[in-house]
C-alpha atoms as a PDB file:
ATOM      1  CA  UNK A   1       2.402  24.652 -15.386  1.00  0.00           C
ATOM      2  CA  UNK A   2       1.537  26.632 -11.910  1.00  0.00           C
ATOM      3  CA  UNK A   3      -0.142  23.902 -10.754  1.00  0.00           C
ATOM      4  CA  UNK A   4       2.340  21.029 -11.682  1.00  0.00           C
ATOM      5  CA  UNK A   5       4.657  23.123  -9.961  1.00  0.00           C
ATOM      6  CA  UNK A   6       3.000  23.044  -6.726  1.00  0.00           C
ATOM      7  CA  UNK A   7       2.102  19.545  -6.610  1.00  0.00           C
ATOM      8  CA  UNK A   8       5.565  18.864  -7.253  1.00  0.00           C
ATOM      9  CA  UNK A   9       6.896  20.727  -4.484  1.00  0.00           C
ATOM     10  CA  UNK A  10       4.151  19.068  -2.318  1.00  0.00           C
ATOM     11  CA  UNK A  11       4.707  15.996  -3.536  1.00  0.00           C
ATOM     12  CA  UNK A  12       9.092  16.143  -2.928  1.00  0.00           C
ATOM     13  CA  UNK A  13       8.837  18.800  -0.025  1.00  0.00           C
ATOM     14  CA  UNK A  14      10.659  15.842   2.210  1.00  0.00           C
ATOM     15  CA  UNK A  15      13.312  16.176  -0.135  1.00  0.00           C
ATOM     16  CA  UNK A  16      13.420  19.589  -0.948  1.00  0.00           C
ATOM     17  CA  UNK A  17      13.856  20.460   3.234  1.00  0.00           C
ATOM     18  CA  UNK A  18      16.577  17.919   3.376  1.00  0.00           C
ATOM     19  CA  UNK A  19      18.394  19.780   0.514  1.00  0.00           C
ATOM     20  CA  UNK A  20      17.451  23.227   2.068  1.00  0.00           C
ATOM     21  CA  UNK A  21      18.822  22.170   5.076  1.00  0.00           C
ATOM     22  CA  UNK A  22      22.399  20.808   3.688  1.00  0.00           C
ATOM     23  CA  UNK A  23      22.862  24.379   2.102  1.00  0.00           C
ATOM     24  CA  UNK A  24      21.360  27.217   4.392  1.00  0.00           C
ATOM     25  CA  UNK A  25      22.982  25.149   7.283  1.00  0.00           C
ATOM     26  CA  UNK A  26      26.727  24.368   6.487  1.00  0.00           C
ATOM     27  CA  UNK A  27      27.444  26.328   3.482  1.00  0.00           C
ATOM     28  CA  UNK A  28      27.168  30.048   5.110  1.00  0.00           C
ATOM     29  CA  UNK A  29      29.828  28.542   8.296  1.00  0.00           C
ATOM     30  CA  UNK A  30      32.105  27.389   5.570  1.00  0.00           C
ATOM     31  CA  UNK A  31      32.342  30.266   3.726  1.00  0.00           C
ATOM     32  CA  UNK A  32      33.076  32.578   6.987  1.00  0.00           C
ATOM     33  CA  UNK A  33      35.790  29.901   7.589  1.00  0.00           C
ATOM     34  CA  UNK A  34      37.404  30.677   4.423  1.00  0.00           C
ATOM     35  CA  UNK A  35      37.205  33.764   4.484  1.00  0.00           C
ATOM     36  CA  UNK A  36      39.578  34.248   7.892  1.00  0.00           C
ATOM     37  CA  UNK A  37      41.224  31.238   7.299  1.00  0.00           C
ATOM     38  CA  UNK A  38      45.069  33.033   8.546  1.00  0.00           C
ATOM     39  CA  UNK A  39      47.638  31.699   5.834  1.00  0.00           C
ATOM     40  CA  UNK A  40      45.164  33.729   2.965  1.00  0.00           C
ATOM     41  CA  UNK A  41      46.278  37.085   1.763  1.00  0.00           C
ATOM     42  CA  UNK A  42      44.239  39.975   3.240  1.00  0.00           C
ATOM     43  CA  UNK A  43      40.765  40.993   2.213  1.00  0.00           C
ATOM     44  CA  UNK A  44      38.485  38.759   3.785  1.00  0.00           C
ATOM     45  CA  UNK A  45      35.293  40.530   2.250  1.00  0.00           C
ATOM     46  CA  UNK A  46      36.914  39.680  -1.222  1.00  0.00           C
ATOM     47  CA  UNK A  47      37.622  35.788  -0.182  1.00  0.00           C
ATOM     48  CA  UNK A  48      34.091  35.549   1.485  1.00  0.00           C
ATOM     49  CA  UNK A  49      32.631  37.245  -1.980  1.00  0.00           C
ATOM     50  CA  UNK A  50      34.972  34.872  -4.052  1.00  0.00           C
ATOM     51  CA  UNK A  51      33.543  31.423  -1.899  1.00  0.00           C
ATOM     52  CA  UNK A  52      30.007  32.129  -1.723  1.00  0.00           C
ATOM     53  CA  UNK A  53      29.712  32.953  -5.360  1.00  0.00           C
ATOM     54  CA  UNK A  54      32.423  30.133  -5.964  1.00  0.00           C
ATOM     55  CA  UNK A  55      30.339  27.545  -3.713  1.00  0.00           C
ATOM     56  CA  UNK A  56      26.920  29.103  -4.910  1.00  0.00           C
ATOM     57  CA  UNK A  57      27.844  28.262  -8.532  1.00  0.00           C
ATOM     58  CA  UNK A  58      28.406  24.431  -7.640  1.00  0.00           C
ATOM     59  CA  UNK A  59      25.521  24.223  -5.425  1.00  0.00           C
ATOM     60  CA  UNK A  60      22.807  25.685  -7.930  1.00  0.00           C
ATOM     61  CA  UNK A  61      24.426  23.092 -10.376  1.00  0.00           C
ATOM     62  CA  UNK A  62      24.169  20.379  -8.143  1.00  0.00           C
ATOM     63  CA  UNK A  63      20.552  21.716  -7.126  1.00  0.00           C
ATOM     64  CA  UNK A  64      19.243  21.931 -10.772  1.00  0.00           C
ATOM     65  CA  UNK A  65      20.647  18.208 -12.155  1.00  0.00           C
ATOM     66  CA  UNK A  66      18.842  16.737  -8.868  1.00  0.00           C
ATOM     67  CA  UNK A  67      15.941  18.684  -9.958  1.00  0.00           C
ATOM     68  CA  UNK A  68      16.357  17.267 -13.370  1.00  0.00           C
ATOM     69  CA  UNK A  69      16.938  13.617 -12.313  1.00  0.00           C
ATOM     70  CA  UNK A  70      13.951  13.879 -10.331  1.00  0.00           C
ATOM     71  CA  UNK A  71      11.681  15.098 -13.388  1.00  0.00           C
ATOM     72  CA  UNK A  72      12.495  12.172 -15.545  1.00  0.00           C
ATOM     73  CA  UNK A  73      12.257   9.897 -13.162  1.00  0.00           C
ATOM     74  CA  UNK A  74       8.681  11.130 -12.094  1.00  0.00           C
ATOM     75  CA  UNK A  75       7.858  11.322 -15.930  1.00  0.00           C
ATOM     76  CA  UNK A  76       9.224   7.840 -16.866  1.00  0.00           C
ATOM     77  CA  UNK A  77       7.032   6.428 -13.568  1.00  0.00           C
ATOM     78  CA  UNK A  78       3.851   8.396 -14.840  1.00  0.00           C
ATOM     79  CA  UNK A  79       4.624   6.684 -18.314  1.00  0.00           C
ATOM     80  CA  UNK A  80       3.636   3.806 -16.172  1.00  0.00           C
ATOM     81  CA  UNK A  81       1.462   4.747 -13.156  1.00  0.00           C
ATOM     82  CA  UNK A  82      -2.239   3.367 -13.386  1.00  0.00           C
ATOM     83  CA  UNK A  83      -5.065   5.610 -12.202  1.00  0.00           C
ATOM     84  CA  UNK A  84      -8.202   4.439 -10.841  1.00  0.00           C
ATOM     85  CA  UNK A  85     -11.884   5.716 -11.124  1.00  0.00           C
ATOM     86  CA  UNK A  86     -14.705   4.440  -8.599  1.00  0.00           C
ATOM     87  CA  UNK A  87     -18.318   4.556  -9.231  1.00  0.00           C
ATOM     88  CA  UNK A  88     -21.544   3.220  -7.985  1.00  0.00           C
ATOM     89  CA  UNK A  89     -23.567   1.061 -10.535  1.00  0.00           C
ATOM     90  CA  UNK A  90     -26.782  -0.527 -10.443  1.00  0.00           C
ATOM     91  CA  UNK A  91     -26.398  -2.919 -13.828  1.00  0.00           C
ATOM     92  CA  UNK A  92     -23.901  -4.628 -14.688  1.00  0.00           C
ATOM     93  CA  UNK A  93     -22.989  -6.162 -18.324  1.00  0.00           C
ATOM     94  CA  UNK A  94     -23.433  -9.650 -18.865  1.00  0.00           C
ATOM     95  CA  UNK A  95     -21.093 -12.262 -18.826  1.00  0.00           C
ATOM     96  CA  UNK A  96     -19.028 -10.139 -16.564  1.00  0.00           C
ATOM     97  CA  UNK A  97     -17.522 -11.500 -13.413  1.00  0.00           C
ATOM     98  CA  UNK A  98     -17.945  -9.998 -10.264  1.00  0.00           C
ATOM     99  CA  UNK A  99     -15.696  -9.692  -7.435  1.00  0.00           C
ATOM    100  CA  UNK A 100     -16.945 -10.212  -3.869  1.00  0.00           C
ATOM    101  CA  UNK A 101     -16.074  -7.981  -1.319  1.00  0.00           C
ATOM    102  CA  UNK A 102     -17.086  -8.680   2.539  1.00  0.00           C
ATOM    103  CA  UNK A 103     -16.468  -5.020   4.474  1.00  0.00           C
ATOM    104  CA  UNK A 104     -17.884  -6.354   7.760  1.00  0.00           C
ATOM    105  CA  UNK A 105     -18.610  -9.789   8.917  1.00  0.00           C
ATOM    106  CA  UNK A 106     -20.754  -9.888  11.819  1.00  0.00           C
ATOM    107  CA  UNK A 107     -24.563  -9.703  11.111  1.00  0.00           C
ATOM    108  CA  UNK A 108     -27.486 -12.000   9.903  1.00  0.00           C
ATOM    109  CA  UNK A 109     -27.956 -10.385   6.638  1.00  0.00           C
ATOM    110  CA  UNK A 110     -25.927  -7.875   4.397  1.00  0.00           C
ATOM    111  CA  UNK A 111     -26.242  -4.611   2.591  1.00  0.00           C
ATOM    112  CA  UNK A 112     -24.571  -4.268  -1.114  1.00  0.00           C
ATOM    113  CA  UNK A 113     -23.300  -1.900  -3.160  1.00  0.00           C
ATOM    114  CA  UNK A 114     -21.672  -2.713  -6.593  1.00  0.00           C
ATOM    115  CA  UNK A 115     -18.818  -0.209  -7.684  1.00  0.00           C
ATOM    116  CA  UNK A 116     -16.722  -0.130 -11.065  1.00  0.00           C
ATOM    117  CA  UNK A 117     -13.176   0.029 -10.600  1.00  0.00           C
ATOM    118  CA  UNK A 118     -11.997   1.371 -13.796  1.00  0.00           C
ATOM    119  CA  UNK A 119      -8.203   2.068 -14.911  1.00  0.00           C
ATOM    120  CA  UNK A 120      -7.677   5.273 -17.105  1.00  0.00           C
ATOM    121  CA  UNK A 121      -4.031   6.124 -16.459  1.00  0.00           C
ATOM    122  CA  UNK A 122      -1.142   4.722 -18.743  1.00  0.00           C
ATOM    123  CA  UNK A 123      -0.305   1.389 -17.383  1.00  0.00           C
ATOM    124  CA  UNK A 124      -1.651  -2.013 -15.766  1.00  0.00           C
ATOM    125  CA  UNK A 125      -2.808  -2.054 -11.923  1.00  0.00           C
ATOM    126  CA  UNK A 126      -0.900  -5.389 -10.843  1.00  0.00           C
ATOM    127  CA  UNK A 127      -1.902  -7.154  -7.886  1.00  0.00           C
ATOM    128  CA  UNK A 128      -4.668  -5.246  -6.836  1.00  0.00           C
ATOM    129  CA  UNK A 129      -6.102  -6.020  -3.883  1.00  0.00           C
ATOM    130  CA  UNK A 130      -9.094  -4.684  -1.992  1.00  0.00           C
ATOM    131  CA  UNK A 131     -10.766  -4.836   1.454  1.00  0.00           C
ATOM    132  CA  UNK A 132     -10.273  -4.053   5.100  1.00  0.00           C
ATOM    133  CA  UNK A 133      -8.882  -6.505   7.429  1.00  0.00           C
ATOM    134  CA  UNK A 134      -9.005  -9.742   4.808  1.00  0.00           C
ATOM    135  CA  UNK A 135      -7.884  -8.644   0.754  1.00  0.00           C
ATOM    136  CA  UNK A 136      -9.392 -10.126  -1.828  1.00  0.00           C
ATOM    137  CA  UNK A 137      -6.974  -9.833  -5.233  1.00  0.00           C
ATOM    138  CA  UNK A 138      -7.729  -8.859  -9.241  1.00  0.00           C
ATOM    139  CA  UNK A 139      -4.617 -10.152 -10.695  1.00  0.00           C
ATOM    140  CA  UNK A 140      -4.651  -7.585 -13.341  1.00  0.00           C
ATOM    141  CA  UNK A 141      -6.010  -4.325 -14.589  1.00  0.00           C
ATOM    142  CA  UNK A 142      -4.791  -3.033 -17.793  1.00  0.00           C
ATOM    143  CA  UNK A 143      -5.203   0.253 -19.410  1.00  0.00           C
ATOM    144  CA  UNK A 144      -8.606   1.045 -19.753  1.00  0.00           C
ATOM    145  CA  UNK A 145     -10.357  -1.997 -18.145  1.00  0.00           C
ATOM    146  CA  UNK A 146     -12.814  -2.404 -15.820  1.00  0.00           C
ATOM    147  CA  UNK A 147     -13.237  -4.594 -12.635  1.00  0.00           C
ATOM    148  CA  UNK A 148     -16.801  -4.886 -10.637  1.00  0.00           C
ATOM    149  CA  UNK A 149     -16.983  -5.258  -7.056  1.00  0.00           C
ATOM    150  CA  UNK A 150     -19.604  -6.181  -4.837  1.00  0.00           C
ATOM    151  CA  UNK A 151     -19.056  -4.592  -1.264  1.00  0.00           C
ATOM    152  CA  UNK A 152     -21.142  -6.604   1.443  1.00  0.00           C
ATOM    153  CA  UNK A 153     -21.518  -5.141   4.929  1.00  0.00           C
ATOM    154  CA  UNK A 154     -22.469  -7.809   7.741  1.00  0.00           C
ATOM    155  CA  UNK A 155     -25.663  -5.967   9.549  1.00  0.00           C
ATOM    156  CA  UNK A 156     -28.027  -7.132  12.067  1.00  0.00           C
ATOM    157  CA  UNK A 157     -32.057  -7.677  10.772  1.00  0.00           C
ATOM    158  CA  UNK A 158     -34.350  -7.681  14.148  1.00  0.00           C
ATOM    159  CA  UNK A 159     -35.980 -11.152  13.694  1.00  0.00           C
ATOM    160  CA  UNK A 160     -39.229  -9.979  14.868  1.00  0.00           C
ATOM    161  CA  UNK A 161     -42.128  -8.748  13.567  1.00  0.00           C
ATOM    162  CA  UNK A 162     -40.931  -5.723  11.977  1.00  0.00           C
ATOM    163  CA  UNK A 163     -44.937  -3.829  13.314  1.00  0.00           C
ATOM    164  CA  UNK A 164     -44.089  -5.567  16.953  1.00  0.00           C
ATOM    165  CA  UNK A 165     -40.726  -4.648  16.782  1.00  0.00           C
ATOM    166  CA  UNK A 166     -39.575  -2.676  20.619  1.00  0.00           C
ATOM    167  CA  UNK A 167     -38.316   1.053  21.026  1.00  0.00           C
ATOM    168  CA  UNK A 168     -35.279  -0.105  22.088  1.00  0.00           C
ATOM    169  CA  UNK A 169     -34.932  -3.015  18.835  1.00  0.00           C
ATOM    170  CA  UNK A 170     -35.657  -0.347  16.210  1.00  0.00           C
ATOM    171  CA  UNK A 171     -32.626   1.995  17.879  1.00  0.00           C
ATOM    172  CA  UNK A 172     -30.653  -0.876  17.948  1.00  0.00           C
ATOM    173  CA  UNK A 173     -31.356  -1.727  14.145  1.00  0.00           C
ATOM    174  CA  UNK A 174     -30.655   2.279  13.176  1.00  0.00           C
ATOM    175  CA  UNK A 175     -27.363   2.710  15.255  1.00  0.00           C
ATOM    176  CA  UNK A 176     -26.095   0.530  12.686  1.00  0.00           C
ATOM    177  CA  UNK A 177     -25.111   3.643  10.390  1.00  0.00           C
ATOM    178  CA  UNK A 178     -21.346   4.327  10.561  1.00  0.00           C
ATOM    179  CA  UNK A 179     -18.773   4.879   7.966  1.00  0.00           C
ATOM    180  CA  UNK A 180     -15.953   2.782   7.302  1.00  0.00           C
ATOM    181  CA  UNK A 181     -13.084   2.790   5.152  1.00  0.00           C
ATOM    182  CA  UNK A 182     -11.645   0.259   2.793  1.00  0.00           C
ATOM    183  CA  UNK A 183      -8.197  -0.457   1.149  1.00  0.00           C
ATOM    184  CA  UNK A 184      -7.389  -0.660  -2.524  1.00  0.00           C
ATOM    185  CA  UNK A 185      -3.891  -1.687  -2.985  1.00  0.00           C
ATOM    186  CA  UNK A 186      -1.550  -2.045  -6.053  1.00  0.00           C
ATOM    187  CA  UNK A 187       1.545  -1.689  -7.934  1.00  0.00           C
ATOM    188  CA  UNK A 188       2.701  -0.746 -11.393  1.00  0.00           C
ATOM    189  CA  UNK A 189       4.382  -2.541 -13.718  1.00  0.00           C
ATOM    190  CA  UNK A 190       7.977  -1.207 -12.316  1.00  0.00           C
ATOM    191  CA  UNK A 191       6.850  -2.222  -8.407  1.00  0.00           C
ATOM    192  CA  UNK A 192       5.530   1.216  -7.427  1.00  0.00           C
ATOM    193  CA  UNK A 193       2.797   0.682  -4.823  1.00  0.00           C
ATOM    194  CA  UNK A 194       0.092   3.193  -4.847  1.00  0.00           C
ATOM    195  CA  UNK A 195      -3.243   2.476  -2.471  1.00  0.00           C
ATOM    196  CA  UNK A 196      -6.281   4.384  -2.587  1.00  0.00           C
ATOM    197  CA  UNK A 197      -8.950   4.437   0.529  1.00  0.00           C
ATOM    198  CA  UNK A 198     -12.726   4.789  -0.228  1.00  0.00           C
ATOM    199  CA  UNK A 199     -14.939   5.499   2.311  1.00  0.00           C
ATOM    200  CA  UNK A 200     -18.942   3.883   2.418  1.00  0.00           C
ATOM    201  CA  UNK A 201     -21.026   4.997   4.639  1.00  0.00           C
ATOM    202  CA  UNK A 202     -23.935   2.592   5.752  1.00  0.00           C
ATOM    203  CA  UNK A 203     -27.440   3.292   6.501  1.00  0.00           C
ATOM    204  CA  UNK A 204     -30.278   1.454   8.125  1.00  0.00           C
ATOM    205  CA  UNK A 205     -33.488   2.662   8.738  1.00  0.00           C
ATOM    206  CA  UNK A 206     -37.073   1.809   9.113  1.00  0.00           C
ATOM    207  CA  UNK A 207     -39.550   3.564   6.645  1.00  0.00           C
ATOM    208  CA  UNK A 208     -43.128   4.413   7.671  1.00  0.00           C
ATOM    209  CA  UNK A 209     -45.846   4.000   4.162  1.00  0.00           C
ATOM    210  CA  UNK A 210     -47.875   7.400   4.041  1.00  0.00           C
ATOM    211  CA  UNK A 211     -50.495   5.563   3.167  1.00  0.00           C
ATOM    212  CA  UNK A 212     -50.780   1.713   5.006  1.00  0.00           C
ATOM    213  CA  UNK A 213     -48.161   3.236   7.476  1.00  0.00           C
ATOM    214  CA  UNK A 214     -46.343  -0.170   7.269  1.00  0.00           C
ATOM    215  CA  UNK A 215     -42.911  -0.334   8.591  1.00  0.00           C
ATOM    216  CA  UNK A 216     -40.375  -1.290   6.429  1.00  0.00           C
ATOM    217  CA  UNK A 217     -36.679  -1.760   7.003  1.00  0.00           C
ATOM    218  CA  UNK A 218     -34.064  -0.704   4.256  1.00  0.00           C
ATOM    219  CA  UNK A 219     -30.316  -0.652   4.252  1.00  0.00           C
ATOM    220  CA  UNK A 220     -28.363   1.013   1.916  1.00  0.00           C
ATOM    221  CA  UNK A 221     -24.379   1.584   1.380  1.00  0.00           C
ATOM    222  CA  UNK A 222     -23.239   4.755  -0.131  1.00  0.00           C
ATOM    223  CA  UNK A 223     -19.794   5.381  -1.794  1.00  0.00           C
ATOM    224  CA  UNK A 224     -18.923   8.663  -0.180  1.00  0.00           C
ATOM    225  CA  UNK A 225     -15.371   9.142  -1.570  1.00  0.00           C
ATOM    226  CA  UNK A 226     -12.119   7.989  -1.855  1.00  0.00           C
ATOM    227  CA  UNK A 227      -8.504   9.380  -1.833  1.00  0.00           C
ATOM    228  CA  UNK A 228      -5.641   8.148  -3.102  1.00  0.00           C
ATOM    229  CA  UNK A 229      -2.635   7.922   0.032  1.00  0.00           C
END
């Protein structure tokens, strides 16, 4: 319950400020304006005591059907709101279609990582889209279905011989590693938009054999995290 509580707060504190801000503000000057107001019968202690109980009353009603409102409205939206899960796979079922996702374009070859997008919360992800400067759309995913994704990222394979390959080629090749973030956008069923951002980092390197001490070049993607905005 604590911890509902909190992310509550965090998640309304725009709100709650505002509302702060309307009462600490305005309500304490109109209450000493009352309360010497000249045409009032003496006892300004009394009339200041009778208005800021008076006002308080009114207020904490006002206060606690917002806070109500704002609880069923939050509940009937989570009686909606899809919730995505992202993982890393390496097979994929048959017969299953597979979405392709191009992170970065430039490059003469491309590094992949597959990731399953799967939907656990109560309601369909519509018009999800995904990617980073050009989106690529799943028109649907319901309650507990599953979309796969193939994230490409454009990088740049020396195209000499990887043993005659220069000093300054193979630090070229390696500076390739970065992270980037990508987009994952969608709305529920009642036009909420929610959007998630997972970040891959990308790795290239060239592996010496222990044994033949060939050089070999690899590049791998790695799904770091993601967080929904």
């Amino acid at each position: 319950m604590f911890k509902k509580t909190v992310r509550w707060i965090k998640k309304n504190k725009k709100e709650i400020i505002q509302v702060l801000a309307l009462i600490l503000i305005p309500v304490p000057v109109f209450v000493y304006l009352l309360s010497v107001i000249p045409f009032l019968p003496s006892g300004g202690n009394d009339w200041a005591g009778f208005w800021g109980a008076y006002l308080g009353a009114i207020i904490g009603a006002c206060v606690t059907v917002w806070g109500i409102k704002k609880t069923v409205n939050e509940n009937r939206k989570l009686s909606f709101e899809p919730y995505l899960l992202f993982e890393e796979v390496d097979n994929i079922p048959e017969n299953t279609l597979v979405y392709g996702c191009l992170v970065e374009y430039s490059g003469n070859s491309y590094a992949e990582k597959i990731v399953c997008i799967t939907n656990v919360g109560n309601g369909a992800a519509v018009k999800l889209e995904i990617g980073k400067d050009i989106f690529f759309e799943i028109p649907i995913l319901k309650k507990g279905d599953a979309a796969y994704v193939a994230l490409e990222y454009g990088i740049e394979v020396p195209s000499n011989n990887i043993e005659r390959l220069s000093k300054e080629e193979i630090m070229k090749y390696c500076s390739q590693n970065k992270k980037t973030g990508i987009s994952v956008r969608y709305s529920d069923v009642l036009g909420n938009i929610s959007e998630y951002e997972l970040c891959l980092r990308l790795e290239c390197m060239i592996d010496i054999s222990p044994q033949s001490h060939e050089k070999k070049l690899t590049q791998k993607i790695y799904l770091k995290e993601w967080k929904r905005k």
